[in-house]
Each structure stands twice: as structure tokens, then as C-alpha cells.
C-alpha atoms as a PDB file:
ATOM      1  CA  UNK A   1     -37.579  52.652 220.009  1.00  0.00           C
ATOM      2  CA  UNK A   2     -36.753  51.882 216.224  1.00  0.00           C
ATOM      3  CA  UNK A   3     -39.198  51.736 214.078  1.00  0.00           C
ATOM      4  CA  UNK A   4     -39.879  49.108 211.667  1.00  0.00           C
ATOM      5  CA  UNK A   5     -41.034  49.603 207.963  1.00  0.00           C
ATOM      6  CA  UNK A   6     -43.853  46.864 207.488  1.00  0.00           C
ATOM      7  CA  UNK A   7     -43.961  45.511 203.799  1.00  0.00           C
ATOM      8  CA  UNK A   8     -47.471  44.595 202.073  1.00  0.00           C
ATOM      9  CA  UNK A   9     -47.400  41.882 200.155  1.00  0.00           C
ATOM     10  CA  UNK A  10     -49.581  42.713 196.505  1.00  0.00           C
ATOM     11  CA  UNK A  11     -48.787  39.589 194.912  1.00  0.00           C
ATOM     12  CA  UNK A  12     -52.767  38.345 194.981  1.00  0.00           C
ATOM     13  CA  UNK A  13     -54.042  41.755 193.766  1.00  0.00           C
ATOM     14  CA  UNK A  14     -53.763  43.007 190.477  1.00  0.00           C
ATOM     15  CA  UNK A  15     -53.848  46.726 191.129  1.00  0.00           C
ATOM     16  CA  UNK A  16     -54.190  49.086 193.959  1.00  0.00           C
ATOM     17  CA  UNK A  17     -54.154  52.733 194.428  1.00  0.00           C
ATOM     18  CA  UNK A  18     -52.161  54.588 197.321  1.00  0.00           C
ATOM     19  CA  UNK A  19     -52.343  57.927 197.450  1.00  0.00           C
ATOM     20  CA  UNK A  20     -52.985  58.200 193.527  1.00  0.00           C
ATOM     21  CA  UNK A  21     -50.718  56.366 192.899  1.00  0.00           C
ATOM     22  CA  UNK A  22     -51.302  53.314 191.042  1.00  0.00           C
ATOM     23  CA  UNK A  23     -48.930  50.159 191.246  1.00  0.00           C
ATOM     24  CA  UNK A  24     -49.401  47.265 188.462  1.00  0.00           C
ATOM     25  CA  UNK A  25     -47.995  43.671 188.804  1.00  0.00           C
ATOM     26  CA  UNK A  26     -45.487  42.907 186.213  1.00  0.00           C
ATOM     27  CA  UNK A  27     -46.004  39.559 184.019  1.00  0.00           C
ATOM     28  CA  UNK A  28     -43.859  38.190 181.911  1.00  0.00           C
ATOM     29  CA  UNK A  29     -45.330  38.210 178.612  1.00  0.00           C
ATOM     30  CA  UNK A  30     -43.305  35.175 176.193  1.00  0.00           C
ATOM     31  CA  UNK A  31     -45.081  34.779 172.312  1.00  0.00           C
ATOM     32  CA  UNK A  32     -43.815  32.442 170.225  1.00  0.00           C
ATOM     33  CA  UNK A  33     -43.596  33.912 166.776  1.00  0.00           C
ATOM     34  CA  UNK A  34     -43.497  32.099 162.940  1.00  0.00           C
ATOM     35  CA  UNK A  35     -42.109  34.771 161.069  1.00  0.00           C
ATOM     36  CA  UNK A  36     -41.633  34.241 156.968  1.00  0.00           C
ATOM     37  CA  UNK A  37     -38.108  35.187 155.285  1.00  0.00           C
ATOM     38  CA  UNK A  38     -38.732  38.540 155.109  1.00  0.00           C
ATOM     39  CA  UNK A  39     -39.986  39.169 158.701  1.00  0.00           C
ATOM     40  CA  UNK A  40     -37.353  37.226 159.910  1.00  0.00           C
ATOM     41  CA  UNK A  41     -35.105  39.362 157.805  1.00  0.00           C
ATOM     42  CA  UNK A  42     -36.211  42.199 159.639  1.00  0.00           C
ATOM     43  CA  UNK A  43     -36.324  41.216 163.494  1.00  0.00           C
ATOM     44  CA  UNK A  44     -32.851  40.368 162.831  1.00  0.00           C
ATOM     45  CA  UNK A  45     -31.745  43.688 161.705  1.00  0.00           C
ATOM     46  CA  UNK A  46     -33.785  45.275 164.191  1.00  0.00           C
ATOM     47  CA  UNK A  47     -31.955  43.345 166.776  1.00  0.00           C
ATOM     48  CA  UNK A  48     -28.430  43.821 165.445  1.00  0.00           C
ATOM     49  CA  UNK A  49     -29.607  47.813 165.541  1.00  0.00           C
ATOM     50  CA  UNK A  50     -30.391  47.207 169.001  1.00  0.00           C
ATOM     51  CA  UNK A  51     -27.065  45.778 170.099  1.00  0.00           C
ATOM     52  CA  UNK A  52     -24.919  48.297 168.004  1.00  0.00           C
ATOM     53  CA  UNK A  53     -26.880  50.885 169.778  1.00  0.00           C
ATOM     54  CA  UNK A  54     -26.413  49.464 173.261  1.00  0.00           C
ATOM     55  CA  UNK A  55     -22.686  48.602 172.344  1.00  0.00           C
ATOM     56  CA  UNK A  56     -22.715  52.700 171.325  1.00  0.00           C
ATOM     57  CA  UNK A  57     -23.980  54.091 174.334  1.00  0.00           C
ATOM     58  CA  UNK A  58     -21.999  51.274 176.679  1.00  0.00           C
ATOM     59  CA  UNK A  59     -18.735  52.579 174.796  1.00  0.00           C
ATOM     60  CA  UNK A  60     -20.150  56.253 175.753  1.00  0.00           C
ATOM     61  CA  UNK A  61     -20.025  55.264 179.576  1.00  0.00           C
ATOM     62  CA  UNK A  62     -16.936  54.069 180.081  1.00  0.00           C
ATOM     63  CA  UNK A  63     -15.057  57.108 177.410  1.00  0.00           C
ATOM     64  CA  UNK A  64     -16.880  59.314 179.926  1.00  0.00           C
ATOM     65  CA  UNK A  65     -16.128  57.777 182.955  1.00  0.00           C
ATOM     66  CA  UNK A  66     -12.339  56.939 182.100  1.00  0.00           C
ATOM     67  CA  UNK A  67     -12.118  60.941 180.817  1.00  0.00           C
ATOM     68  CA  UNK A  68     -13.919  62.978 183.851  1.00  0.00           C
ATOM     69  CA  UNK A  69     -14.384  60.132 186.182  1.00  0.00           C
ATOM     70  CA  UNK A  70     -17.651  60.734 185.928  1.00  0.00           C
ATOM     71  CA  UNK A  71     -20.448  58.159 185.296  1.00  0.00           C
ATOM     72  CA  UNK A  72     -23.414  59.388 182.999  1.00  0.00           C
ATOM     73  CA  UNK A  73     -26.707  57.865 183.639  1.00  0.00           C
ATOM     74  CA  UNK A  74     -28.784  56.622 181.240  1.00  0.00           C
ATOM     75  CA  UNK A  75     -31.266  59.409 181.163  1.00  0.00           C
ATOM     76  CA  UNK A  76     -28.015  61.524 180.438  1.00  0.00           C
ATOM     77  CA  UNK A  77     -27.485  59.649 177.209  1.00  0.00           C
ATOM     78  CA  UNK A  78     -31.199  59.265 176.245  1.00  0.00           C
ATOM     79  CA  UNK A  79     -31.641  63.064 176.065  1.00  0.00           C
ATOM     80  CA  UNK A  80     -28.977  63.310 173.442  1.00  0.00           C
ATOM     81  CA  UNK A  81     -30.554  60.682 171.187  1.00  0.00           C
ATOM     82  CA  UNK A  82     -32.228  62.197 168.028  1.00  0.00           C
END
């Protein structure tokens, strides 16, 4: 006799508990923003910042994995951040 894992669907609810432990529904939040020059200025260096830094640790990976055949995980890399 197998046994079957039954899965509860908590789409209507917004949050329950299970053994203290509570589960939230993700949204997707979208805002539509009307920055000036200078804010503008800004979000774009803050994204370029972003993708330089995910470009970084990407680079990381694969000089890690290609050296030791071994992969690091994210949590790996996060730790050595400043």
C-alpha cells in the first residue's frame, strides 16, 4: 500500500499557521515610478552595481567549478561578502 502525499491548496487564504510555522502568499508587487534626473541617475547606477555584482559572483561559480569541480552555492558566496 503506497501512500499518497495529499496537497492543500492555500490559494484563498492569506495566512495559516502549521505547527508554528507560518506560510504567507506571495504577490507580485509592480509600482510605477516618476523619478527626476537625479533619481533616475541613481536607480541606474544602483542597477548597473547590481549586475556587475551578479556578473562577479556568476564569474566566481564557474572559476570554482571549472578549478575543483566543485559548485559553490550561493550562501557560500554571500558569507564572503563584506
Amino acid at each position: 500500500m503506497r501512500l499518497r502525499a495529499r496537497r492543500v491548496d492555500v490559494r484563498p487564504y492569506r495566512w495559516f499557521s502549521c505547527a508554528s510555522l507560518a506560510v504567507m502568499e506571495r504577490r507580485k508587487v509592480t509600482f510605477k515610478l516618476y523619478p527626476n534626473a537625479r533619481e533616475a541617475e541613481r536607480l541606474t547606477s544602483w542597477i548597473r552595481l547590481h549586475g556587475e555584482l551578479y556578473n562577479a559572483a556568476l564569474e566566481e561559480r564557474i572559476d570554482a567549478y571549472r578549478k575543483a569541480g566543485k559548485s559553490s552555492s550561493y550562501y557560500d558566496q554571500q558569507n564572503t561578502l563584506p
